[in-house]
C-alpha atoms as a PDB file:
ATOM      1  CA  UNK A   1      51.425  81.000  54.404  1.00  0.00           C
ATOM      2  CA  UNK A   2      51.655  83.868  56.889  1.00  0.00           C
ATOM      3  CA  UNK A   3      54.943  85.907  57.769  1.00  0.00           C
ATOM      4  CA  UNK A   4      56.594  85.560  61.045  1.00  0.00           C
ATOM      5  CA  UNK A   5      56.259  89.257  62.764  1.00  0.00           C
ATOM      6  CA  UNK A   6      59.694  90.175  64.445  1.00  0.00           C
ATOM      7  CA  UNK A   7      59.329  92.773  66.926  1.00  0.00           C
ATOM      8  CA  UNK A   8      61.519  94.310  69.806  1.00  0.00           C
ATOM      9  CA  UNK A   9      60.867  94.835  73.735  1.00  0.00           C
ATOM     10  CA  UNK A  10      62.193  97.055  75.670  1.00  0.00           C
ATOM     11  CA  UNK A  11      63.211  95.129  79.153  1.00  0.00           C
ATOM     12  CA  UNK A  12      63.530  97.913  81.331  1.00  0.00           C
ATOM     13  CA  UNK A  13      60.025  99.021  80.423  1.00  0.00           C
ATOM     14  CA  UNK A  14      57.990  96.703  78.568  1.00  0.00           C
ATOM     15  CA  UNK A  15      57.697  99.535  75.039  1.00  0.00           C
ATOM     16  CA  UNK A  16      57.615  97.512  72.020  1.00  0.00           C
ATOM     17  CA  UNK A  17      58.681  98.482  68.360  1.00  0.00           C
ATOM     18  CA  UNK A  18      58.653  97.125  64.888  1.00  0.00           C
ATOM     19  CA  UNK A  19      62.626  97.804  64.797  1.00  0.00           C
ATOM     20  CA  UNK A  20      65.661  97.361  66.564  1.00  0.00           C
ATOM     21  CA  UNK A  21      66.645 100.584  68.283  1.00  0.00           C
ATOM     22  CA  UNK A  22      69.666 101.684  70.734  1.00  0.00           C
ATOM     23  CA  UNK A  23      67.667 103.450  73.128  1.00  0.00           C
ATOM     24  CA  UNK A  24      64.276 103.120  74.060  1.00  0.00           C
ATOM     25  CA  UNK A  25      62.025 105.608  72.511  1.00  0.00           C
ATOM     26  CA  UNK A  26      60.052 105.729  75.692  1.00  0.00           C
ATOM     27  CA  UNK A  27      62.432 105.327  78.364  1.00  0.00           C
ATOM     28  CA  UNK A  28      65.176 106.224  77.107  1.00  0.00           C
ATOM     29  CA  UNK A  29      67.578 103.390  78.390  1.00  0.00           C
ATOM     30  CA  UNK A  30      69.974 102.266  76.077  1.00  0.00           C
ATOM     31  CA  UNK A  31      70.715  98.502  74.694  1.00  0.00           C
ATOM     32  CA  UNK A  32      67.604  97.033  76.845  1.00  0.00           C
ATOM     33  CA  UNK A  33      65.548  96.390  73.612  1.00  0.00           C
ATOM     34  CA  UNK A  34      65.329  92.534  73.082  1.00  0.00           C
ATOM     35  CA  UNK A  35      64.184  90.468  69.795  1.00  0.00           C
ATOM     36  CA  UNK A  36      61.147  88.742  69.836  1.00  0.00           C
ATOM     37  CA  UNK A  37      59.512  86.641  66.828  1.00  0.00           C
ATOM     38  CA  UNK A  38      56.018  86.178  66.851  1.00  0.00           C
ATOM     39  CA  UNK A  39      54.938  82.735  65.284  1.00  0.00           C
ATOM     40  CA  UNK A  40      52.421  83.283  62.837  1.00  0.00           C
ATOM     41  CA  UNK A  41      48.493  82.097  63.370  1.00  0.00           C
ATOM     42  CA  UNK A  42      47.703  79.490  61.478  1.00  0.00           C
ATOM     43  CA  UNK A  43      44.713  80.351  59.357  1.00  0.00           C
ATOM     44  CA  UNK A  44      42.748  77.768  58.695  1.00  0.00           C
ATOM     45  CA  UNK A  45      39.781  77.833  55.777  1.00  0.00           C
ATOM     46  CA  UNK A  46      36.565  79.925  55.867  1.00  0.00           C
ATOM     47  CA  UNK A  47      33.647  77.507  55.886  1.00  0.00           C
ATOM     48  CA  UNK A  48      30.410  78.436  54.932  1.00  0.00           C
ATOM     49  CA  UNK A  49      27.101  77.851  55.232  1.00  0.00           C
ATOM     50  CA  UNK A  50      24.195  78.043  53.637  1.00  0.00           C
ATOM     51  CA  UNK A  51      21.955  81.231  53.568  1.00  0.00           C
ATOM     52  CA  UNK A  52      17.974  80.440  54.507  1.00  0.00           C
ATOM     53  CA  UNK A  53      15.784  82.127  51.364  1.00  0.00           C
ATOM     54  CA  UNK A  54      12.920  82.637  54.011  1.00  0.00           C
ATOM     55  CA  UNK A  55      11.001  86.502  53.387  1.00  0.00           C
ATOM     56  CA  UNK A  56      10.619  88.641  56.325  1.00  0.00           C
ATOM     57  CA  UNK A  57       7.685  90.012  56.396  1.00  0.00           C
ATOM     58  CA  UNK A  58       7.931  93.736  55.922  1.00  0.00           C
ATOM     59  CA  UNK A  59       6.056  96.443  57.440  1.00  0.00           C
ATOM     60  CA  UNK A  60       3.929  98.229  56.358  1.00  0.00           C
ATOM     61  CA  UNK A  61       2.213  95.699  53.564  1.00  0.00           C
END
């Protein structure tokens, strides 16, 4: 099962982080950075397929 990803936006500009921060690394306003929790994709199983055995022929032969 996959982990939820939490990460923060900063309103005034749109900067995201990984971590809540007072003041926005890039534009420096202060408490504008909001929580945000990314739902997780649901990965569903790898199916596969059957590999043809035909040769290629190869050059030079």
């Amino acid at each position: 099962m996959a982990k939820t990803k939490t990460v923060f936006y900063c309103t005034n500009c749109g900067n995201e982080t990984p971590k809540w921060m007072g003041r926005c690394p890039s534009c420096g306003a202060y408490n504008t950075m909001e929580e945000h929790v990314e739902k997780p994709v649901a990965a569903g199983k790898a199916k596969s397929a059957p590999v043809g055995m035909s040769r290629k022929p190869q050059a030079g032969r």
